[in-house]
PDB file of N, CA and C in Angstrom:
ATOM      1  N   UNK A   1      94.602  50.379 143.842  1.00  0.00           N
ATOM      2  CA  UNK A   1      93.236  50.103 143.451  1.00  0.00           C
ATOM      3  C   UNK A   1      92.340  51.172 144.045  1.00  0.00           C
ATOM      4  N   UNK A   2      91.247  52.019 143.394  1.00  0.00           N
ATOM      5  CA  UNK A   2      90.558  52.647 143.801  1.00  0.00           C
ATOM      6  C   UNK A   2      89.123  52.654 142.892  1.00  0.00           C
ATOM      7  N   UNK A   3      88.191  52.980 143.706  1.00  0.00           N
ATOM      8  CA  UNK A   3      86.860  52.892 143.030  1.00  0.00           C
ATOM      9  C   UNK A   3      86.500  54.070 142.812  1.00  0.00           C
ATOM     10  N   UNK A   4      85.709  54.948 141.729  1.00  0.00           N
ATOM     11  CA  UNK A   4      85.390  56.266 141.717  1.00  0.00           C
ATOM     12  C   UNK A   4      84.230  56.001 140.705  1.00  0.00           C
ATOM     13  N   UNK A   5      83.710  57.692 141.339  1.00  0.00           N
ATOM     14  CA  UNK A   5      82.133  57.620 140.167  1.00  0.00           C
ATOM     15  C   UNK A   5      82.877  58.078 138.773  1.00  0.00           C
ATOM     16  N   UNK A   6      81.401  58.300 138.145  1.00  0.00           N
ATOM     17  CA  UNK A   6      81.468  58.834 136.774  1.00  0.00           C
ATOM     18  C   UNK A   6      82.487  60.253 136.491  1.00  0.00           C
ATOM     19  N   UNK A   7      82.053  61.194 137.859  1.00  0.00           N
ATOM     20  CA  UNK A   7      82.680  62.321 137.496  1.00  0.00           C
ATOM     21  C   UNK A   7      84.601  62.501 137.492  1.00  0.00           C
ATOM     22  N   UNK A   8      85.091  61.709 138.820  1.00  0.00           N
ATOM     23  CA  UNK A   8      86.429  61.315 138.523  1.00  0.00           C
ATOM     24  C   UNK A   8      87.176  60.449 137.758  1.00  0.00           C
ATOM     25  N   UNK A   9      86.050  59.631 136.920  1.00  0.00           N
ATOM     26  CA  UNK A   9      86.751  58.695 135.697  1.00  0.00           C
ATOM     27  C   UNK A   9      86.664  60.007 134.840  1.00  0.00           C
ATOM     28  N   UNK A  10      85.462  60.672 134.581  1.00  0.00           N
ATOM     29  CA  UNK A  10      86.008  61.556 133.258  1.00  0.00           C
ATOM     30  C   UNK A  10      86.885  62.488 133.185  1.00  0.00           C
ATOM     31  N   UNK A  11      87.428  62.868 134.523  1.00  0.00           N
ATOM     32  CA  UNK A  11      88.469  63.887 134.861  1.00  0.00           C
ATOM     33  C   UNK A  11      89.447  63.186 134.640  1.00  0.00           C
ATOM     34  N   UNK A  12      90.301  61.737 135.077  1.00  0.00           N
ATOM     35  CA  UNK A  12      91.091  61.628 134.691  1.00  0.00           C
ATOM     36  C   UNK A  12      91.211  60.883 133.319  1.00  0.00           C
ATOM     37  N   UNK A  13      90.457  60.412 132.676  1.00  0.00           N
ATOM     38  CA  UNK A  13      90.377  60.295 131.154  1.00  0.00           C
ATOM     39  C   UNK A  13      90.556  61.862 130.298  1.00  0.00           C
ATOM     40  N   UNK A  14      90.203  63.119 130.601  1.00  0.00           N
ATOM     41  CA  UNK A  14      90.344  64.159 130.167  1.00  0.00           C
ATOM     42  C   UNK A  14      91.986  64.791 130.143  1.00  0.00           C
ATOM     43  N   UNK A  15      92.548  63.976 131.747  1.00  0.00           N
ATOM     44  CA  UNK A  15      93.800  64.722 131.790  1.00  0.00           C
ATOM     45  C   UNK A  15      95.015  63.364 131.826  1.00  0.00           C
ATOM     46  N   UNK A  16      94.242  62.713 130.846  1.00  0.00           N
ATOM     47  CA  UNK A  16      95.075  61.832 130.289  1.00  0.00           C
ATOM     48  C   UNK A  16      96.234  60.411 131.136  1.00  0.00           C
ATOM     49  N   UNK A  17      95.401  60.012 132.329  1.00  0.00           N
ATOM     50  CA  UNK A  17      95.688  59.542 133.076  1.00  0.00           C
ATOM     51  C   UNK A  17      96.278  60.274 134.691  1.00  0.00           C
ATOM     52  N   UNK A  18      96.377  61.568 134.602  1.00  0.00           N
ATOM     53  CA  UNK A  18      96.494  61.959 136.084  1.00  0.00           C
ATOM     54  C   UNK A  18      95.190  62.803 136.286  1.00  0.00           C
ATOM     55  N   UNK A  19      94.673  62.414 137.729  1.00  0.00           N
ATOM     56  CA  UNK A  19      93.670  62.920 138.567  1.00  0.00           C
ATOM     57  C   UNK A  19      94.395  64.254 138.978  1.00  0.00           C
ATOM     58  N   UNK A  20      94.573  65.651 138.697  1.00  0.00           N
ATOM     59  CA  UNK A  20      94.760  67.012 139.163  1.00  0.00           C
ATOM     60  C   UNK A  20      95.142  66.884 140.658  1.00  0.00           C
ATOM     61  N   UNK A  21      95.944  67.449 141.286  1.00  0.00           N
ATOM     62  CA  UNK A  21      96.347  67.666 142.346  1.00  0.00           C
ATOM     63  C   UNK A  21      96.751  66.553 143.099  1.00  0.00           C
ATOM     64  N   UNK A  22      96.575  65.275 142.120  1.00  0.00           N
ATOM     65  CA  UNK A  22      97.849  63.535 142.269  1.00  0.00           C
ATOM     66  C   UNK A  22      98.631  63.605 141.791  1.00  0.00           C
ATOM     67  N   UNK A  23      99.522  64.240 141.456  1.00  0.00           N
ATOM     68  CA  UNK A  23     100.521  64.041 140.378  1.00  0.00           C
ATOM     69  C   UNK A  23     101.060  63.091 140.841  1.00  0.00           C
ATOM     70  N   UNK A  24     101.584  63.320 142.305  1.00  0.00           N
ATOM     71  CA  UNK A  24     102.613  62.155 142.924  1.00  0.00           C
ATOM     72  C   UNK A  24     102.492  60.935 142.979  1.00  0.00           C
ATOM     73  N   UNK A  25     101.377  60.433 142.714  1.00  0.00           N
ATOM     74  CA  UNK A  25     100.990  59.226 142.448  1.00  0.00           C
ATOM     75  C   UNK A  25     101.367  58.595 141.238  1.00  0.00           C
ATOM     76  N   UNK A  26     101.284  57.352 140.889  1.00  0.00           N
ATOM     77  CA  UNK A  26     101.643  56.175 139.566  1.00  0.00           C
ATOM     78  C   UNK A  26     100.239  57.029 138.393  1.00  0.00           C
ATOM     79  N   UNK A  27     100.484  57.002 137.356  1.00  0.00           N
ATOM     80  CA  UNK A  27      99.801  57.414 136.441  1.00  0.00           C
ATOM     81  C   UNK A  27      98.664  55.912 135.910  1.00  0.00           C
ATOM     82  N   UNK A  28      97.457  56.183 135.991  1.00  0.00           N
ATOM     83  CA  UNK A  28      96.495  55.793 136.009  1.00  0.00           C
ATOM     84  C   UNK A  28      96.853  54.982 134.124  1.00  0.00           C
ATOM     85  N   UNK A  29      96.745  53.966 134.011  1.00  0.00           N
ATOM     86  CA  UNK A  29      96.686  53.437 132.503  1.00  0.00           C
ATOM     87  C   UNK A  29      95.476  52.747 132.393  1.00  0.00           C
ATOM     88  N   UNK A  30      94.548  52.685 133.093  1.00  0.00           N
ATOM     89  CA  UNK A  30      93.263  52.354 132.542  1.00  0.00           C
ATOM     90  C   UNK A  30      92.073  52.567 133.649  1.00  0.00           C
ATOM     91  N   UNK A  31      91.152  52.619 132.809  1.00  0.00           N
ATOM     92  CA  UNK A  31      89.674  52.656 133.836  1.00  0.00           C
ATOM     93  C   UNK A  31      89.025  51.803 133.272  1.00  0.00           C
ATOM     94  N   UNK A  32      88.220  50.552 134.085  1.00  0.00           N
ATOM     95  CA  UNK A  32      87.753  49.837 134.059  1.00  0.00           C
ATOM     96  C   UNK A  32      85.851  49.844 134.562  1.00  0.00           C
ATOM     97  N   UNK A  33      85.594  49.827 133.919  1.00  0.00           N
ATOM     98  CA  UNK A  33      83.503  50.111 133.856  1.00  0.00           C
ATOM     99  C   UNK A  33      83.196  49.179 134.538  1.00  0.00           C
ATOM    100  N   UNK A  34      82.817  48.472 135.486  1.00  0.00           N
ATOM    101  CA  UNK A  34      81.730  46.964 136.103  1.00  0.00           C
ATOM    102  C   UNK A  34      80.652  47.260 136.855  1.00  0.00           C
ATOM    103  N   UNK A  35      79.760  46.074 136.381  1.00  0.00           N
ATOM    104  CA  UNK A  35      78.687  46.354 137.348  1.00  0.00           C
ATOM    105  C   UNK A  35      78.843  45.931 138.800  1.00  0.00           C
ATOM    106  N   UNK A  36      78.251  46.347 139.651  1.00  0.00           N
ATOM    107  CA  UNK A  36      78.615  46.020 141.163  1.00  0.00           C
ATOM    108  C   UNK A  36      77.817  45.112 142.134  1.00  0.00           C
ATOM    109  N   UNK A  37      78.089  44.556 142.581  1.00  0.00           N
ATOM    110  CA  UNK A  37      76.948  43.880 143.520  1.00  0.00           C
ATOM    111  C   UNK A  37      75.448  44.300 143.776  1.00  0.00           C
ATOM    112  N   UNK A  38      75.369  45.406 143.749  1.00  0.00           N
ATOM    113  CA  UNK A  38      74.263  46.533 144.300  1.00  0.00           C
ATOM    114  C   UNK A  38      73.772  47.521 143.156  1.00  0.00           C
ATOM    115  N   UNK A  39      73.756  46.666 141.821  1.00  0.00           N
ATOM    116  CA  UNK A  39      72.826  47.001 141.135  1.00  0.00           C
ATOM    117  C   UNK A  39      73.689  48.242 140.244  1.00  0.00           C
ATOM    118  N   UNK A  40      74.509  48.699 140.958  1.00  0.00           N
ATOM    119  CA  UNK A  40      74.968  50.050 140.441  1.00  0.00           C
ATOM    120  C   UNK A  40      76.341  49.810 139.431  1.00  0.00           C
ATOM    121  N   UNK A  41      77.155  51.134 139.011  1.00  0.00           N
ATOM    122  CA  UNK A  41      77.992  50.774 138.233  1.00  0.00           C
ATOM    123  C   UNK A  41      78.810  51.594 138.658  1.00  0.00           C
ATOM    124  N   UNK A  42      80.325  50.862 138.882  1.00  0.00           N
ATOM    125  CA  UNK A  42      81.587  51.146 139.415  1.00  0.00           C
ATOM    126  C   UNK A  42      82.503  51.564 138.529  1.00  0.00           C
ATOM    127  N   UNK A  43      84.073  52.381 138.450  1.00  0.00           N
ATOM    128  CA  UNK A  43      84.918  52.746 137.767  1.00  0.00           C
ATOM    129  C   UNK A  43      86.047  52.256 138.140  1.00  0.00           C
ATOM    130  N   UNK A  44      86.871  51.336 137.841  1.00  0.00           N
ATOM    131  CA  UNK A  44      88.065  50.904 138.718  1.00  0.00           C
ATOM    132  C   UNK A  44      89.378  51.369 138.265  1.00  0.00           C
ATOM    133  N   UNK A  45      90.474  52.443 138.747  1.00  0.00           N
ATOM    134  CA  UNK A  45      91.050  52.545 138.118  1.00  0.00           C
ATOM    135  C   UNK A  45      92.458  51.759 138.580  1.00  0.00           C
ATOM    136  N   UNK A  46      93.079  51.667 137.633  1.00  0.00           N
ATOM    137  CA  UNK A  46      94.419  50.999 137.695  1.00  0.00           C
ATOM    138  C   UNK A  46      95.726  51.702 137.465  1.00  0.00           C
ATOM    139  N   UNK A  47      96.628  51.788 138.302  1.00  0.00           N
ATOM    140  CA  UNK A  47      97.516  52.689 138.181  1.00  0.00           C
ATOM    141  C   UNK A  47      98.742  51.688 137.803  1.00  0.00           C
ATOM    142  N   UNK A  48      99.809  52.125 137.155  1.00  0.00           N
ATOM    143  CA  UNK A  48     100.959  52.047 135.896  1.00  0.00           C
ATOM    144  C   UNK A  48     101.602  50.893 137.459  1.00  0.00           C
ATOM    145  N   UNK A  49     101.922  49.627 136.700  1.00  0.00           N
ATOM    146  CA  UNK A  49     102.763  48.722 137.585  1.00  0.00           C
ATOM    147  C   UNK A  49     102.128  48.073 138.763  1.00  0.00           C
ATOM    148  N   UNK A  50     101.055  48.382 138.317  1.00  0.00           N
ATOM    149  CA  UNK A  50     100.055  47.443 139.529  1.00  0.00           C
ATOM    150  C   UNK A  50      98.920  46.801 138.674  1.00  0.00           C
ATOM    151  N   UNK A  51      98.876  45.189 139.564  1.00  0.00           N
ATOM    152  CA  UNK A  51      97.419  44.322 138.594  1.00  0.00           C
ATOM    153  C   UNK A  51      96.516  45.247 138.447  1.00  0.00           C
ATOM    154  N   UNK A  52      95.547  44.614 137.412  1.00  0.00           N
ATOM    155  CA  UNK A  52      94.499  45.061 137.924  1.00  0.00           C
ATOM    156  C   UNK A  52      93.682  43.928 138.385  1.00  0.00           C
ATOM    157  N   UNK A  53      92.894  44.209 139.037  1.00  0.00           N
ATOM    158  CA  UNK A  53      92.295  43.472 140.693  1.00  0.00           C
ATOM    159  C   UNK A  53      91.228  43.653 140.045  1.00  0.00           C
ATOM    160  N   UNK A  54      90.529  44.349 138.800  1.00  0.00           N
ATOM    161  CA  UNK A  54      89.149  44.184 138.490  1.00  0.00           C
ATOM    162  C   UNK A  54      88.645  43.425 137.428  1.00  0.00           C
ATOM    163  N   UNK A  55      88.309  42.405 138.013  1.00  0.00           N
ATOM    164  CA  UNK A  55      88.378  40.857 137.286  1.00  0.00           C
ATOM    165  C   UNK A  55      87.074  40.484 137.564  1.00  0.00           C
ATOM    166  N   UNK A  56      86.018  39.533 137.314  1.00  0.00           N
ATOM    167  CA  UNK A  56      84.912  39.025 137.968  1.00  0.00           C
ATOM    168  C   UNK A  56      84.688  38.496 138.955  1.00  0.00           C
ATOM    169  N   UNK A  57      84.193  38.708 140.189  1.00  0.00           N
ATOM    170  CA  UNK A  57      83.853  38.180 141.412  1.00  0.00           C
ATOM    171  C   UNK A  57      82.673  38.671 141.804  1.00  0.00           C
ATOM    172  N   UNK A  58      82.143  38.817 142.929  1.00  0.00           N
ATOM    173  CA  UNK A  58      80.707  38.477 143.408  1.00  0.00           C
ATOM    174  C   UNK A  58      80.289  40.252 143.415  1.00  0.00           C
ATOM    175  N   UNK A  59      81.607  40.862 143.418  1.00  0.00           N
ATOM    176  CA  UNK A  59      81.615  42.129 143.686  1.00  0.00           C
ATOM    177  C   UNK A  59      81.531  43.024 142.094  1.00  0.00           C
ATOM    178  N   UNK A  60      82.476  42.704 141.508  1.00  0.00           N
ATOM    179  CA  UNK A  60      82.761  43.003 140.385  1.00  0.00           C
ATOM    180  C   UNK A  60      82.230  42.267 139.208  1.00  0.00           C
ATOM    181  N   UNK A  61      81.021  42.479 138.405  1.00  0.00           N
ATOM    182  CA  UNK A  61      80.326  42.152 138.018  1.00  0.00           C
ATOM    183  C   UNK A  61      80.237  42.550 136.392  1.00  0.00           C
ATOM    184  N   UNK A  62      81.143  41.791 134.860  1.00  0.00           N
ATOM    185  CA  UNK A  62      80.984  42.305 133.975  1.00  0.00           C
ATOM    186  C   UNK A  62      81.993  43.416 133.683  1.00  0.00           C
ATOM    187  N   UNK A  63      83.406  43.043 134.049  1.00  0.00           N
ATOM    188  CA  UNK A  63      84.094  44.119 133.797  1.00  0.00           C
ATOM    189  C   UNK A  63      84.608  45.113 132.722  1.00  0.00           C
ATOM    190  N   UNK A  64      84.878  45.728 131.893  1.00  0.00           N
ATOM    191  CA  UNK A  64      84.942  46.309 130.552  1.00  0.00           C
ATOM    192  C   UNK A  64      85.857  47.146 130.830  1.00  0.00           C
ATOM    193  N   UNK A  65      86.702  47.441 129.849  1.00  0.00           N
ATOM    194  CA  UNK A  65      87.659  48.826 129.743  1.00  0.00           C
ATOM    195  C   UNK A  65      86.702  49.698 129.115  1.00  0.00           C
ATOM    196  N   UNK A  66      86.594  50.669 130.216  1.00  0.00           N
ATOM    197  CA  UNK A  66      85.968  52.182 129.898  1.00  0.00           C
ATOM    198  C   UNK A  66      86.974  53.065 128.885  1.00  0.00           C
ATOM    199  N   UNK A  67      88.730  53.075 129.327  1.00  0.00           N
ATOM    200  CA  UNK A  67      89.573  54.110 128.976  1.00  0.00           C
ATOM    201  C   UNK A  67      90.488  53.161 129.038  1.00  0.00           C
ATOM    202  N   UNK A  68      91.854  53.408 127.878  1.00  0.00           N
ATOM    203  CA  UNK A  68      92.890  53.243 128.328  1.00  0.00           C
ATOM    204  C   UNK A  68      94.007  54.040 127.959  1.00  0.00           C
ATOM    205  N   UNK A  69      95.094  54.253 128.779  1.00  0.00           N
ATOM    206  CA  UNK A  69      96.268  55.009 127.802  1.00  0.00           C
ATOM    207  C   UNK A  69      97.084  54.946 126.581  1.00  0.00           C
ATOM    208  N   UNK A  70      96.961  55.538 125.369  1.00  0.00           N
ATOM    209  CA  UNK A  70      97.438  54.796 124.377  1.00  0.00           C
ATOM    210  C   UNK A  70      99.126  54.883 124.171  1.00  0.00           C
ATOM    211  N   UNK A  71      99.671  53.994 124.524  1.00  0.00           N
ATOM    212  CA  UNK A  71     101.166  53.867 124.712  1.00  0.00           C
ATOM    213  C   UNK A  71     101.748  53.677 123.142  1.00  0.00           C
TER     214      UNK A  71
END
């Protein structure tokens, strides 16, 4: 689970689920848009074989698929 702004959701939506210089990591299959506690707006991404954890709670507010990988 990781939270990122605008500019690292569109980087890895551009490179098609890997963030540049992660390779080694699980390949990202979706980004998730929510609003946040604090008014602002969050990117959650979810990597291949793990929940995703961005669901509605006090934190996560309105969740939406921004991106996903088309399998």
């Amino acid at each position: 689970m990781s939270t990122v702004g605008i500019n690292q959701a569109k980087t890895v939506r551009a490179h098609n689920g890997v963030y540049p210089g992660d390779e080694h990591l699980p390949p990202i299959v979706a980004i998730i848009e929510y609003d946040n506690a604090w008014g602002g707006v969050g990117y959650g991404l979810v990597y291949s074989g793990k929940p995703n954890v961005y669901t509605p709670s006090e934190f996560v507010r309105n969740p939406r698929v921004w991106w996903s990988i088309k399998t």
